[in-house]
Protein backbone atom coordinates (compact mmCIF):
# COMPACT_ATOMS: atom_id res chain seq x y z
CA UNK A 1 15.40 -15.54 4.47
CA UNK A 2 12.45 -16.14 6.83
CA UNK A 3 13.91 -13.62 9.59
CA UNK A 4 14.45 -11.00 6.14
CA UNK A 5 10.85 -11.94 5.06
CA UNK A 6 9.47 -11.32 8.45
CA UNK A 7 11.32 -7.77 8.62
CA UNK A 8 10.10 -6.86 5.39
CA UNK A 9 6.15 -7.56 6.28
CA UNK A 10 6.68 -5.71 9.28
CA UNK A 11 8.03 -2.31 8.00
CA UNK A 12 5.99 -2.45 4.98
CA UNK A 13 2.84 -2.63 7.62
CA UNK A 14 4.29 0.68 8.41
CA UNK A 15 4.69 2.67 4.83
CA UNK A 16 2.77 2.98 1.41
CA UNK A 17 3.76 2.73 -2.08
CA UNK A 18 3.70 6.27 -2.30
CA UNK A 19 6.52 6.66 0.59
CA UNK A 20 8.45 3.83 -0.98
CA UNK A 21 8.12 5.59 -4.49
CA UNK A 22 9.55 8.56 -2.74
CA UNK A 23 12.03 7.37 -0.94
CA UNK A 24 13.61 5.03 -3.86
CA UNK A 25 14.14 6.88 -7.17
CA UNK A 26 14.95 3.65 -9.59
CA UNK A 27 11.63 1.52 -7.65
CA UNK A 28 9.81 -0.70 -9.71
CA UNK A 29 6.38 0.64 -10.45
CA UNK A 30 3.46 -1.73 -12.58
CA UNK A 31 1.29 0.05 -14.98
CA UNK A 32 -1.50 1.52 -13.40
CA UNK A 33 -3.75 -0.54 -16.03
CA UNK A 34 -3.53 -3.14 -13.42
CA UNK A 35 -6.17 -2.64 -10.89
CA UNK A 36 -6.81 -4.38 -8.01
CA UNK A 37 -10.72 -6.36 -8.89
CA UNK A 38 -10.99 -7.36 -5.16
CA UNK A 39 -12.21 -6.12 -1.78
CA UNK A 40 -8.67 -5.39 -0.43
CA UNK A 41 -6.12 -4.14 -2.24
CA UNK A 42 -3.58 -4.50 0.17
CA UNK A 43 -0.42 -7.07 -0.34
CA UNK A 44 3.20 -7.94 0.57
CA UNK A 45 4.97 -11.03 -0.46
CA UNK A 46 7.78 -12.84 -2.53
CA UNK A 47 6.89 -13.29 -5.94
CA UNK A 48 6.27 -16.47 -7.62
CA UNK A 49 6.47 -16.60 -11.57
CA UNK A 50 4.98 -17.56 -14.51
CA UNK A 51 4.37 -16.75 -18.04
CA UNK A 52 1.20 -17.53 -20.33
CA UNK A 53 -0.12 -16.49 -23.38
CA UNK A 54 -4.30 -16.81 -23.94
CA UNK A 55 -3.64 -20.50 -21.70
CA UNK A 56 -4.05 -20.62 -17.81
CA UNK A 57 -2.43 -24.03 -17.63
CA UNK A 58 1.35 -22.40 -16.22
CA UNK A 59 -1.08 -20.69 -13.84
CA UNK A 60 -2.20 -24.15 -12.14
CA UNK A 61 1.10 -25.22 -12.25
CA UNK A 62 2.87 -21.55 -10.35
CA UNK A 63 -0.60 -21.75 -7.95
CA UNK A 64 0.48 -25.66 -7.27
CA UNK A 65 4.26 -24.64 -6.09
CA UNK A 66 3.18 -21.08 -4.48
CA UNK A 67 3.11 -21.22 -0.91
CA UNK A 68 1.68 -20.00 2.53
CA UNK A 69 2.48 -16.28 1.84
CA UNK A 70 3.52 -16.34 -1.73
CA UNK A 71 2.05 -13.66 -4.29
CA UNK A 72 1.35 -15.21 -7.65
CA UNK A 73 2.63 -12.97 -10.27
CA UNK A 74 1.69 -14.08 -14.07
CA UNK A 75 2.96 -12.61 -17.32
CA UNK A 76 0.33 -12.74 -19.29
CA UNK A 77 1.76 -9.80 -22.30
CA UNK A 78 -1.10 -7.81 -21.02
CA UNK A 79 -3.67 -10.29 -23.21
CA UNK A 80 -7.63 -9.69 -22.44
CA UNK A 81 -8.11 -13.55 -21.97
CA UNK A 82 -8.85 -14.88 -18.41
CA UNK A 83 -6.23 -16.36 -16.90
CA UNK A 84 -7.81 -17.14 -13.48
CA UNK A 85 -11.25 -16.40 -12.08
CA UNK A 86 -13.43 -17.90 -8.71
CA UNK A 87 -11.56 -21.36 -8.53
CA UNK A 88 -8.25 -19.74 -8.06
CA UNK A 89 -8.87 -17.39 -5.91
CA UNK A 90 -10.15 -19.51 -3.27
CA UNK A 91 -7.23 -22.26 -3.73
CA UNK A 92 -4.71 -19.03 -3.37
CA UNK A 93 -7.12 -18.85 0.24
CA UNK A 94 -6.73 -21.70 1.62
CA UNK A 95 -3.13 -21.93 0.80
CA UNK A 96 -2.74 -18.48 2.49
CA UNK A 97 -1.04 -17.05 -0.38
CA UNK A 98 -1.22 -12.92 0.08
CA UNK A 99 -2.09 -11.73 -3.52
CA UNK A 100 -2.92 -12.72 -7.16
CA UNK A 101 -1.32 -10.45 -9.96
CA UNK A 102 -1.76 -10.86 -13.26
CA UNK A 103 -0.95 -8.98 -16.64
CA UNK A 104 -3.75 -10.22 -17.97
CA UNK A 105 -7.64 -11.10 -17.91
CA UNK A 106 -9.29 -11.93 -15.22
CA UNK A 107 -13.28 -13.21 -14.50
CA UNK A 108 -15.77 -14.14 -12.17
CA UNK A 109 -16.11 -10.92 -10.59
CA UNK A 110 -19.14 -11.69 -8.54
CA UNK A 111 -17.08 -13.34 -6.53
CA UNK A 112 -13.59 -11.90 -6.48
CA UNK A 113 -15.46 -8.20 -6.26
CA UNK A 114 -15.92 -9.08 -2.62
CA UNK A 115 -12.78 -11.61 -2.09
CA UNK A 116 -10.29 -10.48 0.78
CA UNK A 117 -7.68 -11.66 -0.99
CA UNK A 118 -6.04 -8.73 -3.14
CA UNK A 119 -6.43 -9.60 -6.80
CA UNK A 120 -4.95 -7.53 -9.53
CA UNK A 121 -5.83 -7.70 -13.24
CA UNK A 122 -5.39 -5.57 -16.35
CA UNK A 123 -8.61 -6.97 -17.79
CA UNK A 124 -12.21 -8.45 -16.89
CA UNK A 125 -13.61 -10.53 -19.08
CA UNK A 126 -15.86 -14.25 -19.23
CA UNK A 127 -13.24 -15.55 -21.72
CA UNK A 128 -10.78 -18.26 -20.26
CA UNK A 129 -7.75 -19.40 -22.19
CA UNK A 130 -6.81 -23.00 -22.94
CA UNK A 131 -5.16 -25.54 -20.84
CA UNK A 132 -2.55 -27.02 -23.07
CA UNK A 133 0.69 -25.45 -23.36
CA UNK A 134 2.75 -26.20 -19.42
CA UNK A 135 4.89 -23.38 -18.54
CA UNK A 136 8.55 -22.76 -17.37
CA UNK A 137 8.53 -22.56 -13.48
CA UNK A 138 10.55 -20.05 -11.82
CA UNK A 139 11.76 -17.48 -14.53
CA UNK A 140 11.98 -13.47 -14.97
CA UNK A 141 8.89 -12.17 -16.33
CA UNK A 142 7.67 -8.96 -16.90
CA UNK A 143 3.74 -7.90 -15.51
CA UNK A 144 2.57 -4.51 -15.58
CA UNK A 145 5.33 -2.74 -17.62
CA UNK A 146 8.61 -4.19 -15.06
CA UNK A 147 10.61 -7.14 -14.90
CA UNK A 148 9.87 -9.50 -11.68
CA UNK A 149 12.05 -12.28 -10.38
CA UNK A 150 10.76 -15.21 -8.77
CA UNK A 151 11.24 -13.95 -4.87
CA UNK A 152 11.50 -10.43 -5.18
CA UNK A 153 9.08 -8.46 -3.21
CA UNK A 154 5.69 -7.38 -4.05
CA UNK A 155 4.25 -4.62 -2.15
CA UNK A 156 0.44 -2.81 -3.13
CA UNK A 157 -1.77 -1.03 -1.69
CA UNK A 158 -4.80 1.75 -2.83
CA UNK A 159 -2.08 3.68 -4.95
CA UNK A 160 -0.85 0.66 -6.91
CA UNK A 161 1.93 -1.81 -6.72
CA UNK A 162 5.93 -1.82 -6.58
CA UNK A 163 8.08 -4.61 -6.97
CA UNK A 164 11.48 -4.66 -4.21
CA UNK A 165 14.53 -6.46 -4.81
CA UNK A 166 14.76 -8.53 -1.31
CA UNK A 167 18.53 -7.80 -0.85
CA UNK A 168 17.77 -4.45 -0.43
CA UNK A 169 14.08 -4.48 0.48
CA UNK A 170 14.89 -3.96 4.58
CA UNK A 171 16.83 -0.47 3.70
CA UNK A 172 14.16 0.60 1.14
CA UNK A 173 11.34 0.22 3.84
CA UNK A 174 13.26 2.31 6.25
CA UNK A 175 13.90 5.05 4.07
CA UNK A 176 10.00 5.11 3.43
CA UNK A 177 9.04 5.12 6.93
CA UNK A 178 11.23 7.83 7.35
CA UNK A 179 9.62 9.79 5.31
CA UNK A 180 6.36 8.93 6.15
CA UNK A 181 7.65 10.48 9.88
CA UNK A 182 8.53 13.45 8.27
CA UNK A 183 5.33 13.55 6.85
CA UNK A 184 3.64 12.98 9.87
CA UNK A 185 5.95 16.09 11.29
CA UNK A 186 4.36 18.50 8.48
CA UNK A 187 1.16 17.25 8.99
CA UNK A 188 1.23 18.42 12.74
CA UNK A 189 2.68 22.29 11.72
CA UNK A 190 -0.27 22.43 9.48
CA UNK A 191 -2.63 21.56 11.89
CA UNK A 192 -1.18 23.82 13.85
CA UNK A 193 -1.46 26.96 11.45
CA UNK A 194 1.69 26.86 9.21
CA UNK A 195 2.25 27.79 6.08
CA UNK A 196 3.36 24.86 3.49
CA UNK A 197 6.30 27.63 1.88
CA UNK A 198 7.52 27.43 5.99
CA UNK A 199 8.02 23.71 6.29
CA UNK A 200 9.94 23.29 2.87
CA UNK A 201 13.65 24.62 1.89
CA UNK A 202 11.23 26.30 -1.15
CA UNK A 203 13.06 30.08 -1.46
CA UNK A 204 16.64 28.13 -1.55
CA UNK A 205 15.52 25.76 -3.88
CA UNK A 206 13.73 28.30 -6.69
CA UNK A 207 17.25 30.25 -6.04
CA UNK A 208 19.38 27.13 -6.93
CA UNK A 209 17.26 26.42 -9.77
CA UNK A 210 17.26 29.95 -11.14
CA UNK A 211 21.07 29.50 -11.39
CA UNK A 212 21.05 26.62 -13.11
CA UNK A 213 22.23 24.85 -10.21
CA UNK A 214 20.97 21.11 -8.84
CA UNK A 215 18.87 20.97 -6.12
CA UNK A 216 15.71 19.05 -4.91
CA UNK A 217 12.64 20.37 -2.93
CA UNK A 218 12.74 18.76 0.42
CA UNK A 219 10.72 19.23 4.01
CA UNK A 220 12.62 21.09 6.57
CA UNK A 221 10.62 19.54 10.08
């Protein structure tokens, strides 16, 4: 799994949500509700688990067993209470976890406004939740509209955040790179003077279409 995770981080260095949403029709998308509340919204990691409801005590206990690397993903049914604030965030830093997402509240923004580490949230609020109700470690959840298993793959950047199954995470990434090259590719013709209608199969595919036919728009470069 480490030689896997280590392949993973490097092609996602290479691609964006946006390629990976293109390249993988069935990918796991979160709710754009849950925006990132730090200064870098950038993120790749395994998932670790937990689900809480108005109490941040399952959140102590998922930051306690995350490790180096680790993105902390919390269930918390989308709730406006804080589930985390200043305190976590800088124990997720100097355990060198790589994110903090949360369906959920989140507070102390004076401090996680200008936090490197990425930290997602579908609220802001001062309100904290109780501490007395520990949580199951290590189970399915569901944060930002999609389910999330403890070790999949949680990639975000500016455009949002996708969630990878890591079996097959590797060939996922690789279809998004390639079309990031072929992106790259139309980019270049454009530069140089070309038409969009010239670098896309576009009078084929309103012909198909016209007869009822399947087809899908694609580049031609």
């Amino acid at each position: 799994m480490s030689e896997q995770l280590d392949a993973i981080r490097r092609l996602a260095a290479e691609v964006d949500t946006t390629a990976l949403c293109d390249a993988v029709n069935d990918i796991r998308v979160m709710s754009p509700a849950l925006r990132c509340r730090s200064a870098n919204p950038v993120l790749c990691g395994p998932a670790v688990t937990v689900r809480c409801r108005d109490d941040f005590l399952g959140v102590i206990q998922a930051l306690e067993r995350a490790e180096s690397g680790d993105v902390l993903v919390v269930d918390g049914g989308g709730r406006e209470t804080a589930l985390a604030g200043e305190i976590f965030a800088r124990v997720a830093l100097g355990k060198g976890l790589t994110g903090i997402v949360i369906d959920g509240g989140y507070r102390d923004l004076r401090f996680v406004a200008t936090c490197q580490l990425p930290v997602y949230s579908r609220h802001v609020t001062p309100k904290a939740g109780t501490t007395t109700r520990p949580a199951a470690a290590s189970q399915a959840v569901s944060c930002g509209g999609v389910p999330v298993h403890p070790g999949d793959i949680v990639i975000a950047d500016h455009d949002g955040i996708v969630v990878l199954d890591p079996a097959t995470a590797v060939a996922q990434l690789t279809a998004a790179r390639d079309v990031m090259a072929a992106e790259v590719r139309v980019l270049e013709r454009l530069d140089q003077g070309a038409a969009l209608g010239e670098l896309l199969n576009l009078a084929e595919h309103v012909e198909r279409l016209t007869r009822g036919e399947p087809s899908k728009l694609r580049f031609t470069v």
